[in-house]
N, C-alpha and C. Protein backbone atom coordinates (compact mmCIF):
# COMPACT_ATOMS: atom_id res chain seq x y z
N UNK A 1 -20.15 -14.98 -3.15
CA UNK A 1 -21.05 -13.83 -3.04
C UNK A 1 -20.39 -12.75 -2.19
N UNK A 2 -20.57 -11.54 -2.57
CA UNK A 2 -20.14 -10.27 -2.16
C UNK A 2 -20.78 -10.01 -0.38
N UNK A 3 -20.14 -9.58 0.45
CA UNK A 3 -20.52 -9.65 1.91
C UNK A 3 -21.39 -8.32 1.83
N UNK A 4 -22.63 -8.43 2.90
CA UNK A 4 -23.40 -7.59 2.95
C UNK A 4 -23.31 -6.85 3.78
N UNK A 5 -23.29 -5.81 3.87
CA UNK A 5 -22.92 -4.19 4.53
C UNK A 5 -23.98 -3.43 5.12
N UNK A 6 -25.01 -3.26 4.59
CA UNK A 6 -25.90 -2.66 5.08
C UNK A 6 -27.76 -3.22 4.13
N UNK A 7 -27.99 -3.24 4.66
CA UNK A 7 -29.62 -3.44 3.91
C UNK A 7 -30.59 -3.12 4.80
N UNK A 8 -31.41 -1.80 3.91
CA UNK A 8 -32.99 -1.14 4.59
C UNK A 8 -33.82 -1.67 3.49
N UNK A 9 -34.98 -0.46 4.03
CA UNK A 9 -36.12 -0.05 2.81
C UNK A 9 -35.77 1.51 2.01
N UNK A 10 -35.79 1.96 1.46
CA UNK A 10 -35.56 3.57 0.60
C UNK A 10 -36.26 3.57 -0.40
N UNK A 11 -36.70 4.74 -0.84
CA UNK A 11 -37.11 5.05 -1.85
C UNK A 11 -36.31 5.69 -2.67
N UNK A 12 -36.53 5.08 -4.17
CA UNK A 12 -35.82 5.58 -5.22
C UNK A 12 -36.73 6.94 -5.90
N UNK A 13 -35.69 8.16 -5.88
CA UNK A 13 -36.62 9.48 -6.83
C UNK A 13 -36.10 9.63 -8.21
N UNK A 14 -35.41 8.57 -8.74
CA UNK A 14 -35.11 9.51 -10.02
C UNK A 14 -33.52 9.65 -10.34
N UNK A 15 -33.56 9.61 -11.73
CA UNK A 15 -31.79 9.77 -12.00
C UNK A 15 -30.96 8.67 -12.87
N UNK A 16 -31.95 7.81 -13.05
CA UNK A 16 -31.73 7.03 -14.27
C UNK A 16 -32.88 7.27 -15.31
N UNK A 17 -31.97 6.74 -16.61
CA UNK A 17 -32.99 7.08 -18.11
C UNK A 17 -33.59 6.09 -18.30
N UNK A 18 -33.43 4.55 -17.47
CA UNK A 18 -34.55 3.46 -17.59
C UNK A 18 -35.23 3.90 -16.77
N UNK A 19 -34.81 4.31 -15.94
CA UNK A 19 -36.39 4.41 -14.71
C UNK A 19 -36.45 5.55 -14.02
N UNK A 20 -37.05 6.76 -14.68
CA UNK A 20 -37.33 7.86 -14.18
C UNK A 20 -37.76 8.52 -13.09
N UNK A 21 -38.33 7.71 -12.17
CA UNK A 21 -39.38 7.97 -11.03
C UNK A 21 -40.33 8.65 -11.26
N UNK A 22 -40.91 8.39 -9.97
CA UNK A 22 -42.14 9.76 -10.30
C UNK A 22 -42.44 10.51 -8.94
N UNK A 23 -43.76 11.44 -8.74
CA UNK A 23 -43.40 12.16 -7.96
C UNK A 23 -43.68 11.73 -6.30
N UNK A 24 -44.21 10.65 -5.90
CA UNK A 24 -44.26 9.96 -5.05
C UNK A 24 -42.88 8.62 -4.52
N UNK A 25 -42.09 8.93 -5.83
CA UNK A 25 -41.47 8.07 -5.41
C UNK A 25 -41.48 6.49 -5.31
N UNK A 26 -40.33 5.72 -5.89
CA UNK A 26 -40.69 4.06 -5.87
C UNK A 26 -40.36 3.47 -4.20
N UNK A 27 -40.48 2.42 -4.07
CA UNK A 27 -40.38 1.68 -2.61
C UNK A 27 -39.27 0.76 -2.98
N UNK A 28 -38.21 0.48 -2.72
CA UNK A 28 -37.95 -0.67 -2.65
C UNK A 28 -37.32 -1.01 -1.39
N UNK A 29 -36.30 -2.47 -1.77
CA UNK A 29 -34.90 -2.93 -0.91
C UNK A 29 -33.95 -2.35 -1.62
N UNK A 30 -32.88 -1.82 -0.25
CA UNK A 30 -31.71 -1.26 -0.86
C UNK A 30 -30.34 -2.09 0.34
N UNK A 31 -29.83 -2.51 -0.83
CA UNK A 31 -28.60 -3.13 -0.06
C UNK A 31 -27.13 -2.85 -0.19
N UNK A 32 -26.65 -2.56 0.31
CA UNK A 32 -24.98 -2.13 0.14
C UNK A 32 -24.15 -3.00 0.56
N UNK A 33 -23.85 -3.57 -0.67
CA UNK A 33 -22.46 -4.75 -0.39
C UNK A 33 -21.04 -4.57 -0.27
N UNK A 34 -20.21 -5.28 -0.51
CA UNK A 34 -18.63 -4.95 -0.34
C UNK A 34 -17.96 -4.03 -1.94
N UNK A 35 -18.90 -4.98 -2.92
CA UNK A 35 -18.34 -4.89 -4.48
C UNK A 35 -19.40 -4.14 -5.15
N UNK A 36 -20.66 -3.89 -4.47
CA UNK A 36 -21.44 -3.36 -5.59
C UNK A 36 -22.93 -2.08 -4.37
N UNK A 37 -23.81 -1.84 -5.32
CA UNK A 37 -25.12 -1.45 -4.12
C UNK A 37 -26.38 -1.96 -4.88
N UNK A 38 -27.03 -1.94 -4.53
CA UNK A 38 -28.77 -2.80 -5.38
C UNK A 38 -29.92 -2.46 -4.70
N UNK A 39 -30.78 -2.00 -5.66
CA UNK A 39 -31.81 -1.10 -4.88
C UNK A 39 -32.71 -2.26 -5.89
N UNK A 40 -33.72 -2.74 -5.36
CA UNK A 40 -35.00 -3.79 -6.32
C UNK A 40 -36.28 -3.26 -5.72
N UNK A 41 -36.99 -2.55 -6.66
CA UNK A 41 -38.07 -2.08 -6.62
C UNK A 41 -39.23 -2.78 -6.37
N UNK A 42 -40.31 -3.20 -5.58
CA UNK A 42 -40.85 -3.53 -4.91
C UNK A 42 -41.91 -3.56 -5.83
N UNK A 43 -43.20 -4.52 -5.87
CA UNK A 43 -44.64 -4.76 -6.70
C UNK A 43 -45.15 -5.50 -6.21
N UNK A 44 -46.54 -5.52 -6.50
CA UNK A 44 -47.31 -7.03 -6.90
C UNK A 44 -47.22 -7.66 -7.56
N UNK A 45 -47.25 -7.03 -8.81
CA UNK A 45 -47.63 -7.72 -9.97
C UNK A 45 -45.59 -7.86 -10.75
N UNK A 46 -45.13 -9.12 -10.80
CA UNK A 46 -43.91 -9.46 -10.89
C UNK A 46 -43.35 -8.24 -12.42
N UNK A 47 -44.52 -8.08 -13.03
CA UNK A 47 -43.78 -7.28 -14.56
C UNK A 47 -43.77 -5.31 -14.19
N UNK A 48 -43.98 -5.55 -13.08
CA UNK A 48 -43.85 -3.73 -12.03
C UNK A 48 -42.24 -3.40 -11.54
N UNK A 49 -41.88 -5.15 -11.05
CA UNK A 49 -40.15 -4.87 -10.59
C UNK A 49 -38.89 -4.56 -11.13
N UNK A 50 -38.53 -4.11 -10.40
CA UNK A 50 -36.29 -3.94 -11.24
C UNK A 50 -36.20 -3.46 -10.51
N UNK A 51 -34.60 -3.21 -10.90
CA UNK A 51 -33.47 -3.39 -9.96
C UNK A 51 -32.56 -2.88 -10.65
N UNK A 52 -31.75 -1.73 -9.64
CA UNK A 52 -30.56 -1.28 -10.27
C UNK A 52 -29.44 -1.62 -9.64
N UNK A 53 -28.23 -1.70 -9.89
CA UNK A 53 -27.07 -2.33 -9.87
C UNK A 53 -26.00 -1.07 -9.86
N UNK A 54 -25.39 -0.61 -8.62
CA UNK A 54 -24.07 -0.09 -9.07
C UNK A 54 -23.04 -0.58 -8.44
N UNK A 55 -21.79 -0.56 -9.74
CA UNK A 55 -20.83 -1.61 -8.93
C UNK A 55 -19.73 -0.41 -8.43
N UNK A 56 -19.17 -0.42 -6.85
CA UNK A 56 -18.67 -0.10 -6.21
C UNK A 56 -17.22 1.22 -7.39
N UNK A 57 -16.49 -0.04 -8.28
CA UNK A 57 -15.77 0.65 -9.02
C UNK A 57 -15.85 1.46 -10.33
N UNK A 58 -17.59 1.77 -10.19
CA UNK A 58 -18.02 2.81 -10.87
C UNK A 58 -18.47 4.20 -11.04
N UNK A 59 -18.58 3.98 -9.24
CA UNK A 59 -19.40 5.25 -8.61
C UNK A 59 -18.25 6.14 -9.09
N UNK A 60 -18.60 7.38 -9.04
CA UNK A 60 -17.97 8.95 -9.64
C UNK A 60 -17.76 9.68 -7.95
N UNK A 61 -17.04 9.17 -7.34
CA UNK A 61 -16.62 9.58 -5.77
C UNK A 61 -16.93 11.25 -5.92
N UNK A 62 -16.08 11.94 -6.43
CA UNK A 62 -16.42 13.57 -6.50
C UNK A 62 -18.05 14.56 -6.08
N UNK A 63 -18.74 13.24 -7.04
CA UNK A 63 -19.93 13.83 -7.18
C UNK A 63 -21.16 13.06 -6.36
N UNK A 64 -20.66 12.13 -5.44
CA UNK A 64 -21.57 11.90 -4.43
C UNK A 64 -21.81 13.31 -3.51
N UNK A 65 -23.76 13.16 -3.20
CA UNK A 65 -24.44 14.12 -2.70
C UNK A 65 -25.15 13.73 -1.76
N UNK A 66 -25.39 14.63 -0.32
CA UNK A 66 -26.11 14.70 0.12
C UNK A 66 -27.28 15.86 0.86
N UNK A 67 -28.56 15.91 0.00
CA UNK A 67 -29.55 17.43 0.43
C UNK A 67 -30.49 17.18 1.13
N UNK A 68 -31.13 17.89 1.57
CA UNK A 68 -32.12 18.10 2.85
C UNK A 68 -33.20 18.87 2.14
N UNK A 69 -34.52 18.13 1.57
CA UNK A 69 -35.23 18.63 1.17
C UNK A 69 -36.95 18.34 2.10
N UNK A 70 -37.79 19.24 1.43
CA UNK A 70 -38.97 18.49 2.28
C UNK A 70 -39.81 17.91 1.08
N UNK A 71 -40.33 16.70 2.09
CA UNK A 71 -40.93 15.66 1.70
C UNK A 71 -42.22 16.22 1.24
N UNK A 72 -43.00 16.58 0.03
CA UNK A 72 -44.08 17.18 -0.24
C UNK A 72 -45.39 15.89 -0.57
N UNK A 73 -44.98 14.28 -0.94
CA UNK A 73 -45.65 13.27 -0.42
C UNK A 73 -46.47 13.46 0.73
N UNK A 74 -45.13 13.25 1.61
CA UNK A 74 -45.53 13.25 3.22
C UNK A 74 -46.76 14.41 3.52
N UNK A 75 -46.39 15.69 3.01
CA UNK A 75 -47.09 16.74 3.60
C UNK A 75 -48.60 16.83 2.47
N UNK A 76 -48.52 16.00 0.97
CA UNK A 76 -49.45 16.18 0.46
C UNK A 76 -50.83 15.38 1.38
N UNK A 77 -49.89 13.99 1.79
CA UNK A 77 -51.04 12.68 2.36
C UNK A 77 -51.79 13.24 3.75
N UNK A 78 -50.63 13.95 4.32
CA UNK A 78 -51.06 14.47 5.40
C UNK A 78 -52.06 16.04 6.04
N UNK A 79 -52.23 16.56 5.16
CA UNK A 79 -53.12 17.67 4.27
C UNK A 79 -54.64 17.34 4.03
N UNK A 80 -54.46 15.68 2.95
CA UNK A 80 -55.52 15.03 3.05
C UNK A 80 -56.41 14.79 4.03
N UNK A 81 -55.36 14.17 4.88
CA UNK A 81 -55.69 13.43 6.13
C UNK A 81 -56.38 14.82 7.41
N UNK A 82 -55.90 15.48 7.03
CA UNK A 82 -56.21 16.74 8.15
C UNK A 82 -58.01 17.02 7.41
N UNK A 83 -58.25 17.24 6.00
CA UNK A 83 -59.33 17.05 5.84
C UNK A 83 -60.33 16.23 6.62
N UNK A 84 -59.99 15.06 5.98
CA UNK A 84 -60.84 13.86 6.39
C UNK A 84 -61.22 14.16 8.13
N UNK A 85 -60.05 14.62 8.83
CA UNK A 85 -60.31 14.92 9.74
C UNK A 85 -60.91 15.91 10.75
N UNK A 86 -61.65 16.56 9.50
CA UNK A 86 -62.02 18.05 9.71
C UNK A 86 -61.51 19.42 10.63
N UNK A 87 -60.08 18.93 10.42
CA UNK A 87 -58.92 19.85 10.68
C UNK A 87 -59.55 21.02 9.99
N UNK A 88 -59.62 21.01 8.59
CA UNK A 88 -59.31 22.06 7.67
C UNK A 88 -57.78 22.35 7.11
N UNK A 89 -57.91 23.49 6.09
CA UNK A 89 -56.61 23.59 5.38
C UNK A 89 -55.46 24.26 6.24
N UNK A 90 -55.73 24.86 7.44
CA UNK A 90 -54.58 25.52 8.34
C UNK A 90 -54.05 24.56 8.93
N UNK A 91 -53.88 23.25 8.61
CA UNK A 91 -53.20 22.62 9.55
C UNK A 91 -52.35 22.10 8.49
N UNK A 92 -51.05 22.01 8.49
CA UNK A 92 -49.81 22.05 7.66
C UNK A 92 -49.17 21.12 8.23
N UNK A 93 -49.23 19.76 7.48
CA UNK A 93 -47.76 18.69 8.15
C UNK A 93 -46.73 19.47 7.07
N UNK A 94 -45.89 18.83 7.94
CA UNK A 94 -44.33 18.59 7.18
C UNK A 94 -43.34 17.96 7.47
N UNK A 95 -42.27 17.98 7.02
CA UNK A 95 -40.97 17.06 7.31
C UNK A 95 -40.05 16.91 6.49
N UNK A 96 -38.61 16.93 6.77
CA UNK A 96 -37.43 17.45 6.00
C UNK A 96 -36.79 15.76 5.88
N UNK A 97 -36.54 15.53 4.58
CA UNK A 97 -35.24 14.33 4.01
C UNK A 97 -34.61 14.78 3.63
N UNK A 98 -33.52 13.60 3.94
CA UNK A 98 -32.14 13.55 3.20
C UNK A 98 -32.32 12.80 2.43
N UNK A 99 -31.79 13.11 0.63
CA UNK A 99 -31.50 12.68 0.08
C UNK A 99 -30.03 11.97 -0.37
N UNK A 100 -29.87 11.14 -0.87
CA UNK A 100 -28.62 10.12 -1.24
C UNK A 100 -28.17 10.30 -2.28
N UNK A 101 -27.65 11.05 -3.20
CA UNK A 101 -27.60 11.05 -4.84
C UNK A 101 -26.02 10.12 -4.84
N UNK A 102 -26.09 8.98 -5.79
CA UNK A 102 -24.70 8.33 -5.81
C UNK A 102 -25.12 8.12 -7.46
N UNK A 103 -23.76 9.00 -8.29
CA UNK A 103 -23.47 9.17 -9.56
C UNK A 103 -22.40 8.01 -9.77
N UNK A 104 -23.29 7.32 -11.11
CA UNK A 104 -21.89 6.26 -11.64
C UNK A 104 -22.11 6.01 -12.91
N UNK A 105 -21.11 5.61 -13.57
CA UNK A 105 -20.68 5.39 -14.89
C UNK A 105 -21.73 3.90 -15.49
N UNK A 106 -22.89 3.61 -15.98
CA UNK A 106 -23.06 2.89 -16.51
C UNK A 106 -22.36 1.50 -17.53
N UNK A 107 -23.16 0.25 -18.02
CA UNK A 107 -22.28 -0.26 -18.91
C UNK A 107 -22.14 0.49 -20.05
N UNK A 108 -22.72 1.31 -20.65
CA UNK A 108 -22.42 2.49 -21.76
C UNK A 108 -21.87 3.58 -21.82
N UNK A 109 -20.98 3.55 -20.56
CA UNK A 109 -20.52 4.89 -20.38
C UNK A 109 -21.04 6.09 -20.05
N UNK A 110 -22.62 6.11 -19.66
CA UNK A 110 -23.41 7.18 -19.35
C UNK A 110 -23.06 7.56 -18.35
N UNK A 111 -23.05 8.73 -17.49
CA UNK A 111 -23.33 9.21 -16.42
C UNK A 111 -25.00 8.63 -15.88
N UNK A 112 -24.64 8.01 -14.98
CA UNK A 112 -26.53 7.70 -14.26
C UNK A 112 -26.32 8.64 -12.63
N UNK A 113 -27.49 9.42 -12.14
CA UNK A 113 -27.70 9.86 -10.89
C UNK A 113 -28.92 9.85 -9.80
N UNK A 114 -28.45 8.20 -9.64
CA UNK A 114 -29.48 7.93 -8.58
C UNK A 114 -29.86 8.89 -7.09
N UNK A 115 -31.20 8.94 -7.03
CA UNK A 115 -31.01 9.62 -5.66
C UNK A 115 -32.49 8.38 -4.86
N UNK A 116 -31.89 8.67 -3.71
CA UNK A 116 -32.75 7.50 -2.43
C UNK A 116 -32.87 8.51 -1.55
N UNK A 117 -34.05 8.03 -0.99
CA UNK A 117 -34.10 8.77 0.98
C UNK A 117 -34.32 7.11 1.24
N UNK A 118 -33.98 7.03 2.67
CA UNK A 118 -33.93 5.93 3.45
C UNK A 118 -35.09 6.22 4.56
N UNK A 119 -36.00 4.86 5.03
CA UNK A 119 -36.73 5.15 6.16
C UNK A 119 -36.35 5.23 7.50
N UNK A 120 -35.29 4.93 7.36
CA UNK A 120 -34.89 4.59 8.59
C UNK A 120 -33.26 6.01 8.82
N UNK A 121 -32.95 6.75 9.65
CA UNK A 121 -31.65 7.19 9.63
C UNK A 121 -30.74 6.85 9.84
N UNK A 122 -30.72 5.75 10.51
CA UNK A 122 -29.61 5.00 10.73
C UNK A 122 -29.19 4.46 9.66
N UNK A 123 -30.16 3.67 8.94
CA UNK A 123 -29.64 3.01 7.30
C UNK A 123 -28.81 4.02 6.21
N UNK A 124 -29.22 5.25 6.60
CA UNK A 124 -28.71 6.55 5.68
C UNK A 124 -27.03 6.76 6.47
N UNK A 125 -27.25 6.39 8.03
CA UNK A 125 -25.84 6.99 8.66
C UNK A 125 -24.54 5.73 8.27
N UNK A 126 -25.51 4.69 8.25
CA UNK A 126 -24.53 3.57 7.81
C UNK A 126 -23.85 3.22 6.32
N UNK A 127 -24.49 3.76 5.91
CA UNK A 127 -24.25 3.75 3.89
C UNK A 127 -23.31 5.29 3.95
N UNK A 128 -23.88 6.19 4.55
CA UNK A 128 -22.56 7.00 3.99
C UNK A 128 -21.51 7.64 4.76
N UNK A 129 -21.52 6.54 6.25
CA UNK A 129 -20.49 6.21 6.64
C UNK A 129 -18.79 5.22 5.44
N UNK A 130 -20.12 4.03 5.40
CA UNK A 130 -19.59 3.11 4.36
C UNK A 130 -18.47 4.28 3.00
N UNK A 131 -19.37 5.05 2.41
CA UNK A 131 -19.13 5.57 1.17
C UNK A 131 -17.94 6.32 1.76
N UNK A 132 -17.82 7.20 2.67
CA UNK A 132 -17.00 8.12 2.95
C UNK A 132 -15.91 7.81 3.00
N UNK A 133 -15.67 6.62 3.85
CA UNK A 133 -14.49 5.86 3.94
C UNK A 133 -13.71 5.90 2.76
N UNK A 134 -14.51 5.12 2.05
CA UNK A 134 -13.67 4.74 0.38
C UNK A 134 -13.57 6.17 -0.56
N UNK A 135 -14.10 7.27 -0.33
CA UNK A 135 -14.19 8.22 -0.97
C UNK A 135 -12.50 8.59 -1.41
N UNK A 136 -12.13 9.40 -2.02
CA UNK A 136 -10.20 9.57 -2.44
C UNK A 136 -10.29 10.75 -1.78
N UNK A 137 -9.07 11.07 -1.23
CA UNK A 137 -8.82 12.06 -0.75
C UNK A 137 -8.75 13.16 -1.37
N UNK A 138 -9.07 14.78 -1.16
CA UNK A 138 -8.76 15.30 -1.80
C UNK A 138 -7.58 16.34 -1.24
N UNK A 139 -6.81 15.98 -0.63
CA UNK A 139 -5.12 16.08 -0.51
C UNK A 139 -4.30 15.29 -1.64
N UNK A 140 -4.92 13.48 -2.15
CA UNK A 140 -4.40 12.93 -2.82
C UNK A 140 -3.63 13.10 -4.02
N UNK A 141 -4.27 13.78 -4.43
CA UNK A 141 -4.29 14.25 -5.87
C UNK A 141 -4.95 13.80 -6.85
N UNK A 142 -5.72 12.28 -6.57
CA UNK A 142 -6.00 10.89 -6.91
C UNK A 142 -7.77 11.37 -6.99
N UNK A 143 -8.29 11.08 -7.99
CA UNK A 143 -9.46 11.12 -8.16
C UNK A 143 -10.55 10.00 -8.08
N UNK A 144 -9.34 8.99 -8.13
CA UNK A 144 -9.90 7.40 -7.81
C UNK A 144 -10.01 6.59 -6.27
N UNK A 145 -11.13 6.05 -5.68
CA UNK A 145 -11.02 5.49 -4.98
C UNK A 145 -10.39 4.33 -4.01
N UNK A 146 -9.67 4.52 -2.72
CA UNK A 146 -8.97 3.41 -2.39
C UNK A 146 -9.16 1.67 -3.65
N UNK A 147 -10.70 1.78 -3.42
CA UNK A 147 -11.20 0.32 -4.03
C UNK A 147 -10.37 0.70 -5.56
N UNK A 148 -10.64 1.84 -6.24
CA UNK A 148 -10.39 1.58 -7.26
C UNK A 148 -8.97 1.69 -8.06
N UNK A 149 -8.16 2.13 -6.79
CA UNK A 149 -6.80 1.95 -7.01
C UNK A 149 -6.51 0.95 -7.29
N UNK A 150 -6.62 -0.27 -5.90
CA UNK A 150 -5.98 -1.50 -6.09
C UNK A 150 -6.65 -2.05 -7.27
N UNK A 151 -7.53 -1.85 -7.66
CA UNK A 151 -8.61 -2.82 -8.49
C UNK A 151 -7.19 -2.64 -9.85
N UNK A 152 -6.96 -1.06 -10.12
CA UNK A 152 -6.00 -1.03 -11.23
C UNK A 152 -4.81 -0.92 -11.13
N UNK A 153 -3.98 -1.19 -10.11
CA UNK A 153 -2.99 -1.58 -9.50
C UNK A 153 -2.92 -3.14 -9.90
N UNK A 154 -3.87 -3.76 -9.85
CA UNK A 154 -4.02 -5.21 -9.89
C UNK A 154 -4.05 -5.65 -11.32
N UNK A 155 -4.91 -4.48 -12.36
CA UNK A 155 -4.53 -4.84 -13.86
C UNK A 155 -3.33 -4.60 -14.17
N UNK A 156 -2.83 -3.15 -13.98
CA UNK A 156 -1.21 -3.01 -14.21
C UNK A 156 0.01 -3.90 -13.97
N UNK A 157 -0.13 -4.88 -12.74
CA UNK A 157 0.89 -5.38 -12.75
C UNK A 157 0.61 -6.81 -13.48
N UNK A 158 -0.27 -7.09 -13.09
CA UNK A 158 -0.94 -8.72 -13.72
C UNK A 158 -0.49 -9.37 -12.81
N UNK A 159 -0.44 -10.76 -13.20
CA UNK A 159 -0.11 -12.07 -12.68
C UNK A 159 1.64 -11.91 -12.72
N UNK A 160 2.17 -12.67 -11.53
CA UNK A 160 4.00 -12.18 -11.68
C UNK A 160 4.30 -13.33 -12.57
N UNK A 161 5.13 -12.98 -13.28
CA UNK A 161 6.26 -14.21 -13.85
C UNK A 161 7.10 -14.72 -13.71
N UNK A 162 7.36 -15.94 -14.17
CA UNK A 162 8.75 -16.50 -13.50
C UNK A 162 9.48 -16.83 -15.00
N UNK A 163 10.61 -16.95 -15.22
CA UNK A 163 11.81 -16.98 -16.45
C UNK A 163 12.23 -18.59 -15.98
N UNK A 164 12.40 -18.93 -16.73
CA UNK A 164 12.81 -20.36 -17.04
C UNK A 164 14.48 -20.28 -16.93
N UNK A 165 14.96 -20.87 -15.65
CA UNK A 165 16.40 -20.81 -15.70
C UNK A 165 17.47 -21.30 -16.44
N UNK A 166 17.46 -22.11 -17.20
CA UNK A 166 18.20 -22.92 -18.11
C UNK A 166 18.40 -21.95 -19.86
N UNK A 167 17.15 -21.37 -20.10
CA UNK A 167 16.58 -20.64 -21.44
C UNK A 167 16.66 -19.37 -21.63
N UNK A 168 16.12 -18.96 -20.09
CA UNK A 168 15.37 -17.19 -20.11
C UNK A 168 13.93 -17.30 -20.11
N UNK A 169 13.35 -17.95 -20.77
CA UNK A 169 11.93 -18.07 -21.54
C UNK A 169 11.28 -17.98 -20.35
N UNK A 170 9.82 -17.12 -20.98
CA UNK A 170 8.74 -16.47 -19.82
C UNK A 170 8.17 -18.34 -19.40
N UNK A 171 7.94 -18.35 -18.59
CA UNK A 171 6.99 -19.37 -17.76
C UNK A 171 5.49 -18.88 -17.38
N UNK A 172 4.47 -19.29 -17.81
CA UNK A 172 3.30 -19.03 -17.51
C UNK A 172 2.43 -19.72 -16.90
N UNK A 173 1.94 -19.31 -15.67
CA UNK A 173 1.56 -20.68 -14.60
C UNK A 173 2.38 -21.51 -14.47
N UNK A 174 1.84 -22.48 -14.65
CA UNK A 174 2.70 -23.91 -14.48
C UNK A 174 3.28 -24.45 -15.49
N UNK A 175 2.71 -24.09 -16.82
CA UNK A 175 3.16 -24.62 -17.81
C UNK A 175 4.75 -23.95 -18.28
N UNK A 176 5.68 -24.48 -18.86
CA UNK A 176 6.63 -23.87 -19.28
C UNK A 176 7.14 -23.88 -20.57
N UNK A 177 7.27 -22.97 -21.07
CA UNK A 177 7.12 -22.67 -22.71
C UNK A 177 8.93 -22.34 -23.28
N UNK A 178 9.54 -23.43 -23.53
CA UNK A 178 11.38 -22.92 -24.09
C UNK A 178 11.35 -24.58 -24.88
């Protein structure tokens, strides 16, 4: 199993074509591992849940985002609440998030663009601490990520070979083929 990196609570807004969000926003767990990230949407009722999956050597590095919007949830519930409380309508909550948008290549080749706010800021400072790191330079020239260098560094060369001294003949593993 892949080592775990960071895990909060966040809400998912939107940015995939299975699961659209809505305007309140879903709840879930969001966890950031070594190889992948997984956000599992939270229910009662077990046929309410999922879970999205992005694996580390898919994300679209370029087009990771982060905006500062206000929370109109927050300020709708709290509006309410000023009612109930016979505030009246001049009393205005509010409050500014950061959003998370992390763009990646699906198994179909789609572009998907998740976006999260985190409850916590620290969970937000630690994930895109995490991301930044691995991000490619753009001095590099390289549009691909440290991770995803070696990953194809590692297909390109393959497994090494050894030649059979007596023959020439390739040797594969252990077995030897002359």
């Amino acid at each position: 199993m892949s080592e775990e990196i960071v895990k909060g609570q966040a809400t998912y807004w939107g940015g995939l074509f299975l699961h659209p969000g809505n305007e309140r926003g879903d709840a879930g767990d969001f966890l950031l591992m070594r190889d992948k990230i997984i956000f599992g949407k939270g229910a009662i009722l077990s046929g309410n849940r999922w879970r999205i999956e992005i694996p580390m050597d898919k994300i679209i590095w370029g087009k990771i985002s982060q905006q500062t919007g206000e929370d109109m949830a927050y300020k709708n519930k709290m509006t309410a609440y000023s009612y109930f409380a016979r505030q009246g309508p001049m009393t205005s909550y509010s409050r500014n998030i950061t959003f998370l948008t992390i763009p990646f290549t699906d198994e179909k080749g789609i572009e998907q663009s998740p976006k999260f706010t985190f409850n916590k800021p620290k969970v937000l400072e630690e994930i895109s601490k995490f991301l930044y790191e691995r991000m490619p330079s753009q001095n590099s020239g390289s549009s691909l990520s440290p991770l995803q260098e070696s990953t194809l560094l590692k297909q390109v060369s393959g497994p090494t070979q050894r030649t059979c001294s007596s023959c020439g003949a390739i040797i594969a593993g252990t077995k030897k083929y002359c």
